[in-house]
N, C-alpha and C. Protein backbone atom coordinates (compact mmCIF):
# COMPACT_ATOMS: atom_id res chain seq x y z
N UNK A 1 60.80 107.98 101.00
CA UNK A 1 59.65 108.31 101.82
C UNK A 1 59.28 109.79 101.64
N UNK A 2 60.52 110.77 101.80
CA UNK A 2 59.87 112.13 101.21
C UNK A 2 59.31 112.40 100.10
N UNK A 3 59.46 111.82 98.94
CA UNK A 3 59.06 112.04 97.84
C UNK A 3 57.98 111.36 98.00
N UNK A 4 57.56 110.36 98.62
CA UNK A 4 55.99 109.94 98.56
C UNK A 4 55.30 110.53 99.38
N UNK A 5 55.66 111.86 100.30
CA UNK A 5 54.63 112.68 101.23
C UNK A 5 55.01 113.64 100.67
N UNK A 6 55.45 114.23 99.65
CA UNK A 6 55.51 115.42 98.74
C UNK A 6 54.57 115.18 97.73
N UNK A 7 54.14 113.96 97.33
CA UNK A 7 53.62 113.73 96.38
C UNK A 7 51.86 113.62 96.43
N UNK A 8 52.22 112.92 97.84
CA UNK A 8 50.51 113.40 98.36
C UNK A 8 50.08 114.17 98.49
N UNK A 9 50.64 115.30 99.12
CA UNK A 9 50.62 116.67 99.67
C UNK A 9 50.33 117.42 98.14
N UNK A 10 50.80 117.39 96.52
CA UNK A 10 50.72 117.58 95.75
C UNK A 10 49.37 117.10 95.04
N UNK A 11 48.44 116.45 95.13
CA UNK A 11 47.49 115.78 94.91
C UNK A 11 46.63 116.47 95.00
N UNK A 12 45.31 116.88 94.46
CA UNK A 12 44.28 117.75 94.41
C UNK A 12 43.60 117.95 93.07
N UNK A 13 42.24 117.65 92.92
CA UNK A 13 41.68 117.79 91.63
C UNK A 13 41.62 119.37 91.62
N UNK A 14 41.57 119.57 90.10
CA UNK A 14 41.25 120.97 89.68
C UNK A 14 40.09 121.58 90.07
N UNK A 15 39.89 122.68 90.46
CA UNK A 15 38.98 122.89 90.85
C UNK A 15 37.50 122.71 90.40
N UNK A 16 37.54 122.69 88.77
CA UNK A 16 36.12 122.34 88.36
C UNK A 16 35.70 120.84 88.60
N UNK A 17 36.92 119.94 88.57
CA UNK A 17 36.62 118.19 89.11
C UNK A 17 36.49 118.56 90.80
N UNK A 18 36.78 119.14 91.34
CA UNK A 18 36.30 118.97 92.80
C UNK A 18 35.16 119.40 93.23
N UNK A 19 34.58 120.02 92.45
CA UNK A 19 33.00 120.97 91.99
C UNK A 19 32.37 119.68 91.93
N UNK A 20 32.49 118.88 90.87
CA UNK A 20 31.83 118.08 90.12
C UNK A 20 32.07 116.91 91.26
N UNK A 21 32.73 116.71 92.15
CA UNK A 21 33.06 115.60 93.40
C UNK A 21 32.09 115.88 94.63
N UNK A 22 31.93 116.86 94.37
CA UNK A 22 30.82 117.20 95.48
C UNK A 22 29.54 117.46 94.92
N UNK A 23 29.23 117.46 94.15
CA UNK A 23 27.92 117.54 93.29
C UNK A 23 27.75 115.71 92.85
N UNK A 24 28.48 115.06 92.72
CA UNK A 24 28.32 113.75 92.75
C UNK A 24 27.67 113.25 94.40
N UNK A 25 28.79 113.45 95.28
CA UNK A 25 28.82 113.02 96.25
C UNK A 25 27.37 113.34 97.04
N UNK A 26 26.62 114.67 96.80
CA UNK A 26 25.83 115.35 96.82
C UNK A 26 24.14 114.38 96.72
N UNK A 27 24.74 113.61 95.68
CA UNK A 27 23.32 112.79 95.12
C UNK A 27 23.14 111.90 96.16
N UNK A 28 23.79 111.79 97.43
CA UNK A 28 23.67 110.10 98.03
C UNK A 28 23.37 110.84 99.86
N UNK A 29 22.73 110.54 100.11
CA UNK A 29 22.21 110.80 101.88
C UNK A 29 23.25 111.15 102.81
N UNK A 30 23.61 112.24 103.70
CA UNK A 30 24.48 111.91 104.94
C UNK A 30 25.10 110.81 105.23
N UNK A 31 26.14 110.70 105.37
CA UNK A 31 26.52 109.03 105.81
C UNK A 31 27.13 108.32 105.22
N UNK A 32 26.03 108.79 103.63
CA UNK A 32 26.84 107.49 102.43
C UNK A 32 27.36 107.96 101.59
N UNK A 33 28.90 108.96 101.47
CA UNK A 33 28.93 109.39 100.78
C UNK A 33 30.02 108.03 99.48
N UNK A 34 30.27 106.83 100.62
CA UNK A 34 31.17 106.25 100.15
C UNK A 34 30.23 105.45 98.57
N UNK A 35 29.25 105.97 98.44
CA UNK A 35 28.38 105.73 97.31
C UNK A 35 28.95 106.14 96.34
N UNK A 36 29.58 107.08 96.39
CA UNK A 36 30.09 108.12 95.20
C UNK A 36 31.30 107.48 94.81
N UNK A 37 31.92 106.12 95.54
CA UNK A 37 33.61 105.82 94.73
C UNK A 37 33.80 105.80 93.78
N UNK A 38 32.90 105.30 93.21
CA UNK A 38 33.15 104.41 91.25
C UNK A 38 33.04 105.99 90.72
N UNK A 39 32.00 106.68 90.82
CA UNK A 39 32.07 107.88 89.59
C UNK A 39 33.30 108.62 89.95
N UNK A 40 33.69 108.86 91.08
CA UNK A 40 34.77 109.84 91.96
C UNK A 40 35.76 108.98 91.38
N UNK A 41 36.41 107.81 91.25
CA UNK A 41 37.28 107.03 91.44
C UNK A 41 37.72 106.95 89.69
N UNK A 42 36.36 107.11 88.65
CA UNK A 42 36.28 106.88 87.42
C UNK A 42 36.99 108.85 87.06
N UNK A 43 36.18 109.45 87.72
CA UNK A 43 37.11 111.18 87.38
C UNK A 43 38.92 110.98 87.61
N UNK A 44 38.82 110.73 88.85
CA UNK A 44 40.29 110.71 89.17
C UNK A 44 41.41 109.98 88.44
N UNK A 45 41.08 108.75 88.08
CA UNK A 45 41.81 107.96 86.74
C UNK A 45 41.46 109.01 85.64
N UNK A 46 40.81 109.74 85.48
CA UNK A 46 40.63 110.93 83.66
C UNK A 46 41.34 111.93 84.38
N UNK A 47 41.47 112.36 85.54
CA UNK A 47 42.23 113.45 86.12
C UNK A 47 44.01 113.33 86.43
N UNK A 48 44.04 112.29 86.46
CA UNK A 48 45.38 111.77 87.00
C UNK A 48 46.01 110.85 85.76
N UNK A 49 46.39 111.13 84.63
CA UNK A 49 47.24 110.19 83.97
C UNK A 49 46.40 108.83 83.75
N UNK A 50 45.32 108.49 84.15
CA UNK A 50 44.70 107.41 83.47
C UNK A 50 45.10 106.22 84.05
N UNK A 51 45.66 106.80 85.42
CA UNK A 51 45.73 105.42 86.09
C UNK A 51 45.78 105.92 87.93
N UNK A 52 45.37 104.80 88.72
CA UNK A 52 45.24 105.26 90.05
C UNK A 52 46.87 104.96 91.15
N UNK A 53 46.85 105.73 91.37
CA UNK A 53 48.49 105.67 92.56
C UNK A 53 47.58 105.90 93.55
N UNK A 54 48.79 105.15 94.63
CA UNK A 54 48.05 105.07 96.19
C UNK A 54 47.91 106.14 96.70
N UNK A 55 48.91 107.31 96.59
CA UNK A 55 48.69 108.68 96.65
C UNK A 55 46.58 109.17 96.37
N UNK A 56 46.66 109.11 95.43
CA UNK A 56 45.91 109.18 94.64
C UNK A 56 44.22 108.74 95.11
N UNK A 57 44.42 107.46 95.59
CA UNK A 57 43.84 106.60 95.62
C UNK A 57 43.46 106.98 97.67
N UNK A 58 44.31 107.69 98.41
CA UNK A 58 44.16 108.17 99.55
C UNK A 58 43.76 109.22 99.59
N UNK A 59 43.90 110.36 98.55
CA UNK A 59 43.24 111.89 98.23
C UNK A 59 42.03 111.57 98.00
N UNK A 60 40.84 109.92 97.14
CA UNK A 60 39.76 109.77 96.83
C UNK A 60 39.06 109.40 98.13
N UNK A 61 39.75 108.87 99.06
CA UNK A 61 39.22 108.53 100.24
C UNK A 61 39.36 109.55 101.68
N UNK A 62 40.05 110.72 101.79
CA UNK A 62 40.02 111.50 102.33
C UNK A 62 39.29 112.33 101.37
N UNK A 63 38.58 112.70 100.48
CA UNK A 63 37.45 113.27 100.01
C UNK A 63 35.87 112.77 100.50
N UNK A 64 36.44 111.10 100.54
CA UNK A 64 35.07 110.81 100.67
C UNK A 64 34.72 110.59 102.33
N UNK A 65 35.43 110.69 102.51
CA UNK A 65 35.99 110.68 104.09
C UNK A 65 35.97 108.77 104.85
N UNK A 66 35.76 108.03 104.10
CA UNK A 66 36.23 106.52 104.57
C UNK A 66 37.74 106.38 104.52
N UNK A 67 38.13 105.14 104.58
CA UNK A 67 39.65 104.31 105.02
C UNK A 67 40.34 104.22 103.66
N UNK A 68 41.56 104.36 103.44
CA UNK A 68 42.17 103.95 102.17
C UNK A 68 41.97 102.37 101.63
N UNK A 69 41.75 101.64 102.50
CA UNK A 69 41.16 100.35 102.29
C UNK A 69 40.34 100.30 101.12
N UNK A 70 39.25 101.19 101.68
CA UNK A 70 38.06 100.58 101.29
C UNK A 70 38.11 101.21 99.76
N UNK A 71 38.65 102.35 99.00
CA UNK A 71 38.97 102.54 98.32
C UNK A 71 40.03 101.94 97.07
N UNK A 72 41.05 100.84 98.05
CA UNK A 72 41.88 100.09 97.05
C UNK A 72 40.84 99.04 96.93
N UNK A 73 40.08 98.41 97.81
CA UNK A 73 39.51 96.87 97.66
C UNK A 73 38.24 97.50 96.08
N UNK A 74 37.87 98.49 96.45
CA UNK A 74 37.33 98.80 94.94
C UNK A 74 37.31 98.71 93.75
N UNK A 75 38.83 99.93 94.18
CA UNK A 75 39.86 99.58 92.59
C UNK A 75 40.55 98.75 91.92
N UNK A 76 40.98 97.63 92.95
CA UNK A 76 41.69 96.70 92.64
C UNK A 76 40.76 95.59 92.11
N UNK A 77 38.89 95.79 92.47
CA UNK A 77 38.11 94.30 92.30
C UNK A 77 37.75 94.90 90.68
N UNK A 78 37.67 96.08 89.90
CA UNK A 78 37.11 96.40 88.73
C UNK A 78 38.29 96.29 87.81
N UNK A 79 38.36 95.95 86.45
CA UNK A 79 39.00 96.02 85.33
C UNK A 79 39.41 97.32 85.00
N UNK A 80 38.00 98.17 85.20
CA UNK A 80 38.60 99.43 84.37
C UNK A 80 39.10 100.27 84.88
N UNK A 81 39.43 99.91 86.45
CA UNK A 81 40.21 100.98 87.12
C UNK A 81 41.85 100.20 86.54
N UNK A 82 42.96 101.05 86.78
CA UNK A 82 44.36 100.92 86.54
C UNK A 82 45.09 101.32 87.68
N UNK A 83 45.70 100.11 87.93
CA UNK A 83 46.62 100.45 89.42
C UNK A 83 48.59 100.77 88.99
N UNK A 84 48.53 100.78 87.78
CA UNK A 84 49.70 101.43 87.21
C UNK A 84 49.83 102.19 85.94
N UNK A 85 50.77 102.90 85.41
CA UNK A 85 50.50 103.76 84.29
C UNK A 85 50.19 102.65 83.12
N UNK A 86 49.29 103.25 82.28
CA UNK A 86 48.93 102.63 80.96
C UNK A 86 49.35 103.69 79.78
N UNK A 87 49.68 102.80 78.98
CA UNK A 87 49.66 103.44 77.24
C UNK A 87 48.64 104.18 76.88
N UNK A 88 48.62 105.04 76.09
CA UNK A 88 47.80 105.97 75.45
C UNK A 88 46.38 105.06 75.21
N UNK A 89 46.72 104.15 74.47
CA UNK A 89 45.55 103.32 74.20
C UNK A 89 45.43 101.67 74.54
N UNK A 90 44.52 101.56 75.67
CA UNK A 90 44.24 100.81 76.63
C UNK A 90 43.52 99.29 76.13
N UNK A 91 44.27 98.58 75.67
CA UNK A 91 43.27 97.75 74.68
C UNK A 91 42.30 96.26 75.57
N UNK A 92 41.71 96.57 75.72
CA UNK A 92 40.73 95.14 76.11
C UNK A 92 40.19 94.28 75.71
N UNK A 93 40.71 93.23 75.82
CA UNK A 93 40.41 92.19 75.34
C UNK A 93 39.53 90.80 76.35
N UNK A 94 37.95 90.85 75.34
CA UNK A 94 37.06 89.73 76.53
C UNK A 94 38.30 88.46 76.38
N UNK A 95 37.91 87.99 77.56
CA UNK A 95 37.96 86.68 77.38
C UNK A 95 37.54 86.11 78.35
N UNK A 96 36.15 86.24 78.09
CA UNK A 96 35.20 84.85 78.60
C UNK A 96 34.75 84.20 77.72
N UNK A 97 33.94 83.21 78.09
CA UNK A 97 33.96 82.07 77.19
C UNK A 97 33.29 82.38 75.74
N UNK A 98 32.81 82.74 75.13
CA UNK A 98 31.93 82.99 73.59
C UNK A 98 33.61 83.82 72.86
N UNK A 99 34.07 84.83 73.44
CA UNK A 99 35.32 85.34 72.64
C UNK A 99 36.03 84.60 72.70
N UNK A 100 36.62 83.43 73.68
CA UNK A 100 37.36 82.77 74.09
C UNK A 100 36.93 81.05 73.23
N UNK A 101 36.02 80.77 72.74
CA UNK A 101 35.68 80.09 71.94
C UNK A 101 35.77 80.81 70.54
N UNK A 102 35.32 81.52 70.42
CA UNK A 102 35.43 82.51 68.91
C UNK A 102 36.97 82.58 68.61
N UNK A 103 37.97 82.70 69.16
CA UNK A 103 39.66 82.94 69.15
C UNK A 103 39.92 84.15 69.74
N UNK A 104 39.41 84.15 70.46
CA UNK A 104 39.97 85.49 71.81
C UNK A 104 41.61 85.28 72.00
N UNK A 105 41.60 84.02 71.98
CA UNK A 105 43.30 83.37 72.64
C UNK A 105 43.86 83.77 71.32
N UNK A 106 43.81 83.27 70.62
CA UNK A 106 44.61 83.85 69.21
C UNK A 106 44.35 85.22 69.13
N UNK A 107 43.67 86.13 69.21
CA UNK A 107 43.86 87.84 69.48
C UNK A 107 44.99 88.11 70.38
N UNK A 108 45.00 87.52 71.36
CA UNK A 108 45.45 87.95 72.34
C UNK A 108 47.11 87.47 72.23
N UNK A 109 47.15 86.38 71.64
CA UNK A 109 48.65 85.98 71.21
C UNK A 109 49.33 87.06 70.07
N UNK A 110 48.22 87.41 69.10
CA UNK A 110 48.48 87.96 68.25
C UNK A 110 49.33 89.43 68.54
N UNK A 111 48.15 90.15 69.62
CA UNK A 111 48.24 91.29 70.16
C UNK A 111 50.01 91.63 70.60
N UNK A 112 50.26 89.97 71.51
CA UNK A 112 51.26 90.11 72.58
C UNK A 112 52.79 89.95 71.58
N UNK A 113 52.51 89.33 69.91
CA UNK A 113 53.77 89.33 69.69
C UNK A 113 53.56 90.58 68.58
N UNK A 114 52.60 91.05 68.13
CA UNK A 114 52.38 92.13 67.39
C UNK A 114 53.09 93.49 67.70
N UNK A 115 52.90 93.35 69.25
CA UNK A 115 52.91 94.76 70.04
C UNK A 115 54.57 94.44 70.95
N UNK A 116 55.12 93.16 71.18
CA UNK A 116 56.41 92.98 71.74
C UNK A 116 56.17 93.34 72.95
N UNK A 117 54.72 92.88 73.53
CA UNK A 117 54.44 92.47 75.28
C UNK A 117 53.69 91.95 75.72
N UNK A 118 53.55 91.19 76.88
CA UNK A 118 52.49 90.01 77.12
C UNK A 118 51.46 90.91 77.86
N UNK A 119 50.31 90.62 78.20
CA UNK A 119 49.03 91.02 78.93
C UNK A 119 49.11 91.39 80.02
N UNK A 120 48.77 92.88 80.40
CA UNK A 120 49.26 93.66 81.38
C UNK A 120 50.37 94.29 81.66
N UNK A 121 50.75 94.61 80.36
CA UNK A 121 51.79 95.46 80.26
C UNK A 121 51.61 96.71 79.15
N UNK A 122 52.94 97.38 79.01
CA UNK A 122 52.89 98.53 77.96
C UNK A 122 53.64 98.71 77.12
N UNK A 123 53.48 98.70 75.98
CA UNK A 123 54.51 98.87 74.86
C UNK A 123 55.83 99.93 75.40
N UNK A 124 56.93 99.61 75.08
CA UNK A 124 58.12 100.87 75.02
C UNK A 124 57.87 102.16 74.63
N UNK A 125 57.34 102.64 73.68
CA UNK A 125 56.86 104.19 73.49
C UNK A 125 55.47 104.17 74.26
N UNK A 126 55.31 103.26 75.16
CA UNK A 126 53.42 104.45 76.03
C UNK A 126 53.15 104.46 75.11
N UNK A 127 52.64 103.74 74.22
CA UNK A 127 51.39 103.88 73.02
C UNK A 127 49.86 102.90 73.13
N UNK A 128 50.67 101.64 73.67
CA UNK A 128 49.22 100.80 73.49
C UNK A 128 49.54 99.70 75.06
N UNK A 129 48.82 99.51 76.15
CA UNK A 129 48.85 98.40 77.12
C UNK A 129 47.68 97.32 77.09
N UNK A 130 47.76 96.54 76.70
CA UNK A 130 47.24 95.22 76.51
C UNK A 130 46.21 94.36 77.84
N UNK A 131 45.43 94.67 78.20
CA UNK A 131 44.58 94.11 79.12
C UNK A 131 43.25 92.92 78.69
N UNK A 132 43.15 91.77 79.64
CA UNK A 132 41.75 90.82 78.99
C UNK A 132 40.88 91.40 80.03
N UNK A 133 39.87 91.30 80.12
CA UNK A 133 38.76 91.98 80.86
C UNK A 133 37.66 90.45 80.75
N UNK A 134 36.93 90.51 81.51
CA UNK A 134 35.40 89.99 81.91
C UNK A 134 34.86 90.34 80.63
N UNK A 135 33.21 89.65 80.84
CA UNK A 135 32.42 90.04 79.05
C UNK A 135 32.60 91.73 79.03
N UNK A 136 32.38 91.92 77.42
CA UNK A 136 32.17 93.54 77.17
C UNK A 136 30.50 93.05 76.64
N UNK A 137 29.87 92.17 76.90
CA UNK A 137 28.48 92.22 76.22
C UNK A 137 28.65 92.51 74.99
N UNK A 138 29.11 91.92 74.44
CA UNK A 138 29.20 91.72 72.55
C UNK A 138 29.51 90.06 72.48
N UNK A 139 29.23 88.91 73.15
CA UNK A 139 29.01 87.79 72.37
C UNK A 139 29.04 87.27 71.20
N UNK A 140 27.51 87.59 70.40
CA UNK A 140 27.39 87.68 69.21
C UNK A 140 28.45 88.14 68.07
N UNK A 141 29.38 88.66 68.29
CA UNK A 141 30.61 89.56 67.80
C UNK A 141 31.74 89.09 68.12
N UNK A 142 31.85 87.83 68.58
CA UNK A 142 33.37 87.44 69.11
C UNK A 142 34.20 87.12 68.20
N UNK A 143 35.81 87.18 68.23
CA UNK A 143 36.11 88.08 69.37
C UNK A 143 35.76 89.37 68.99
N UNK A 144 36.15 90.00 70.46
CA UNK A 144 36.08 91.25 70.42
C UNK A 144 36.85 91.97 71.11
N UNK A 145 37.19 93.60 71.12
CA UNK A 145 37.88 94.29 71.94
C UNK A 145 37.41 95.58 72.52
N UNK A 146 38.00 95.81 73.02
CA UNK A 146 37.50 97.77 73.81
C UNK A 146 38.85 98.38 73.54
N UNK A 147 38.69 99.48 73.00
CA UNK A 147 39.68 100.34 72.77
C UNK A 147 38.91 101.60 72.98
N UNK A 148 39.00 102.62 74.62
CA UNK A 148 38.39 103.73 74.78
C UNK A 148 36.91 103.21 74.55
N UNK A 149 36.24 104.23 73.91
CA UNK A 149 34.69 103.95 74.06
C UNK A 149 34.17 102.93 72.56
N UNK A 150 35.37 102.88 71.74
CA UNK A 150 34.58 102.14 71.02
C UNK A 150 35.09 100.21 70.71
N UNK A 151 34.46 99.54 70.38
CA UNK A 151 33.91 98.24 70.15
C UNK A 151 34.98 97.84 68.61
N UNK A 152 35.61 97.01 68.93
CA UNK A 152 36.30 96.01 67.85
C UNK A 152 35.97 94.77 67.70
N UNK A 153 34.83 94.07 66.45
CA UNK A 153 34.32 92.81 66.70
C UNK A 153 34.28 92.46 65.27
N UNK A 154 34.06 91.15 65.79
CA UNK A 154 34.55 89.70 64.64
C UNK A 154 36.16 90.03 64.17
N UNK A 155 36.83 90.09 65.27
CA UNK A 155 38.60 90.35 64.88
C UNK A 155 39.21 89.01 64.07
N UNK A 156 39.91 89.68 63.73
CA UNK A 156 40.82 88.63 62.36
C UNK A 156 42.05 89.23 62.80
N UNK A 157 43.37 88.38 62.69
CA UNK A 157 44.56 89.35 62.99
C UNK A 157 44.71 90.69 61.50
N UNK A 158 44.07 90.18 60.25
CA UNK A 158 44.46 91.20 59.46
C UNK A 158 43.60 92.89 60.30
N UNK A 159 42.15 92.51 60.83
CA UNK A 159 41.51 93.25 61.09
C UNK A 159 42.25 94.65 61.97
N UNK A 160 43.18 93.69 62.90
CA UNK A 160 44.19 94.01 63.99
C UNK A 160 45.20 94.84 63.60
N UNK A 161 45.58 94.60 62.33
CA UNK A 161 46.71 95.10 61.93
C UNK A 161 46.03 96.79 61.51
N UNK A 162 45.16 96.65 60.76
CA UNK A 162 44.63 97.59 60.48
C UNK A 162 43.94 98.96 61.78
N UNK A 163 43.75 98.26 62.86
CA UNK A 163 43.15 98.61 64.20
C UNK A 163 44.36 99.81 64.87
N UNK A 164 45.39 98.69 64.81
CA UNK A 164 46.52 99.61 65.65
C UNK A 164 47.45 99.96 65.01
N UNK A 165 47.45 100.37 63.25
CA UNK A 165 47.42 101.28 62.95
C UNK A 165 46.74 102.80 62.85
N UNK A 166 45.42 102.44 62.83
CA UNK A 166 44.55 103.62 63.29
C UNK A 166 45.22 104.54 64.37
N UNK A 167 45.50 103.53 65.39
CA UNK A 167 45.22 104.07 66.77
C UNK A 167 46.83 104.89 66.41
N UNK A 168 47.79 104.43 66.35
CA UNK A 168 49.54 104.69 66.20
C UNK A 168 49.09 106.22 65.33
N UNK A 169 48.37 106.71 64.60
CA UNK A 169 48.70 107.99 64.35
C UNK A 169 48.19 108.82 65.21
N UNK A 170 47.14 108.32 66.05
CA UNK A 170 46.45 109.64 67.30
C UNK A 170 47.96 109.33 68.45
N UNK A 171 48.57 110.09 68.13
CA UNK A 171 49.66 109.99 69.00
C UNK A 171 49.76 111.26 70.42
N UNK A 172 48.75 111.93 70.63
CA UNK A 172 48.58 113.19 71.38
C UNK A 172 47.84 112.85 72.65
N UNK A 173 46.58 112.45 72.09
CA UNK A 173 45.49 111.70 72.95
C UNK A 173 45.87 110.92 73.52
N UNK A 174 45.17 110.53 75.11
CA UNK A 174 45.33 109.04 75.86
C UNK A 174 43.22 109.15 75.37
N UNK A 175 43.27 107.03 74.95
CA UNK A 175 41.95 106.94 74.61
C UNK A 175 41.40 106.19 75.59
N UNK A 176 40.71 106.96 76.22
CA UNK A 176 40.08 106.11 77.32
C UNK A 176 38.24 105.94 76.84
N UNK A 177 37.67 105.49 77.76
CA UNK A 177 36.31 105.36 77.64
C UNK A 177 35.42 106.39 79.20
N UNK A 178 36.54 107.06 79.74
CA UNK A 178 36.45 107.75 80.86
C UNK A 178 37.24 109.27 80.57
N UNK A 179 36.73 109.79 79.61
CA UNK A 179 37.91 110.87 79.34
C UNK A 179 37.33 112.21 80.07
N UNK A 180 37.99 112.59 80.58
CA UNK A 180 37.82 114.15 81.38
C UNK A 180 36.36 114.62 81.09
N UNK A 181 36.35 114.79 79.38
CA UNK A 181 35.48 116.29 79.30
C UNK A 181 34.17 115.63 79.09
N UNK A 182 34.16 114.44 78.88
CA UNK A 182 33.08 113.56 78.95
C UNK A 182 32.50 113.14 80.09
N UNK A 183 33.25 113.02 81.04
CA UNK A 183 32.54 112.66 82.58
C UNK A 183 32.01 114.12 82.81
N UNK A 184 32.62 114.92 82.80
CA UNK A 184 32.27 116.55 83.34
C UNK A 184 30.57 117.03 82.36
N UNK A 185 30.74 116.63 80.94
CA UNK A 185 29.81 117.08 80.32
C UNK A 185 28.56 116.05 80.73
N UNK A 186 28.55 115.00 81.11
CA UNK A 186 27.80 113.87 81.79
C UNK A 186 27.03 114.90 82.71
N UNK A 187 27.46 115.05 83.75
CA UNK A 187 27.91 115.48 85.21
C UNK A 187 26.92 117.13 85.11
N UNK A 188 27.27 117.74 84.11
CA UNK A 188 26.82 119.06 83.85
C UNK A 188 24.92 119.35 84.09
């Protein structure tokens, strides 16, 4: 229990993301500031390790000044928020029906014995965590994947092999599609 009220107490965006939290928050009337979760909620996952802790997730809602509630029922209803640590590179995989007719399921088998873990989890070196998501709006392209901001379509497992090799030498970077200097330069 101490270490989880040391840890809250430790919690605080940097000062230029708390700039940018109130200049968000800023855009929406008296009252509503709980308008601002998703962009506030989308910084704090690029601010925090790339994934949301309840800690975390209570510092976004004592900013915005509503209930910790209303802040998990958020995070927990969207895909691209993360309610535990993820691998450097976050891989998404549709599977609704057009990828899922195309061989989404065979990606995704592929993925899970390729990588030595099933869906919703993280490889042993924090390199790659395996997630299926709702459509990415690429149909036409099935299957397909999200890796950070960019688009993997008409996958083949050879395609795959070649994919996360790419990714295995950016070994420094976490690849998100929400990365720090990109929300801030948005924001600017």
């Amino acid at each position: 229990m101490h270490d989880l009220m040391s840890e809250k107490k430790n919690i605080k965006f940097p000062e230029d993301a708390l700039v940018l939290v109130h200049r968000i928050m800023a855009r929406y009337p008296p009252g509503r500031q709980k308008s601002a979760i998703l962009p506030v909620l989308h910084l704090a996952q690029a601010e925090f390790d790339g994934w949301l802790s309840s800690p975390v997730m209570d510092y976004v809602a004592s900013l915005l000044g509503i209930k910790p509630i209303e802040v998990y029922e958020v995070a927990s209803f969207y895909s691209m928020f993360n309610l535990k640590p993820v691998g450097k590179c976050v891989i998404e995989v549709c599977r609704t029906g057009p990828c899922w007719l195309m061989g989404a399921e065979d990606i995704v088998t592929y993925l899970e014995k390729k990588l030595g873990i099933k869906t919703g989890e993280t490889t042993p070196d924090g390199m790659f965590t395996l997630k299926t998501v709702e459509c990415l709006a690429s149909c036409g392209t099935a299957p397909m994947m999200q890796v950070g901001e960019k688009y993997h379509e008409n996958l083949t497992c050879e395609k795959l092999d070649e994919i996360l090799g790419e990714y295995r030498k950016n070994t420094e970077d976490h690849i998100s599609h929400w990365a720090k200097d990109k929300i801030k330069s948005k924001e600017a």
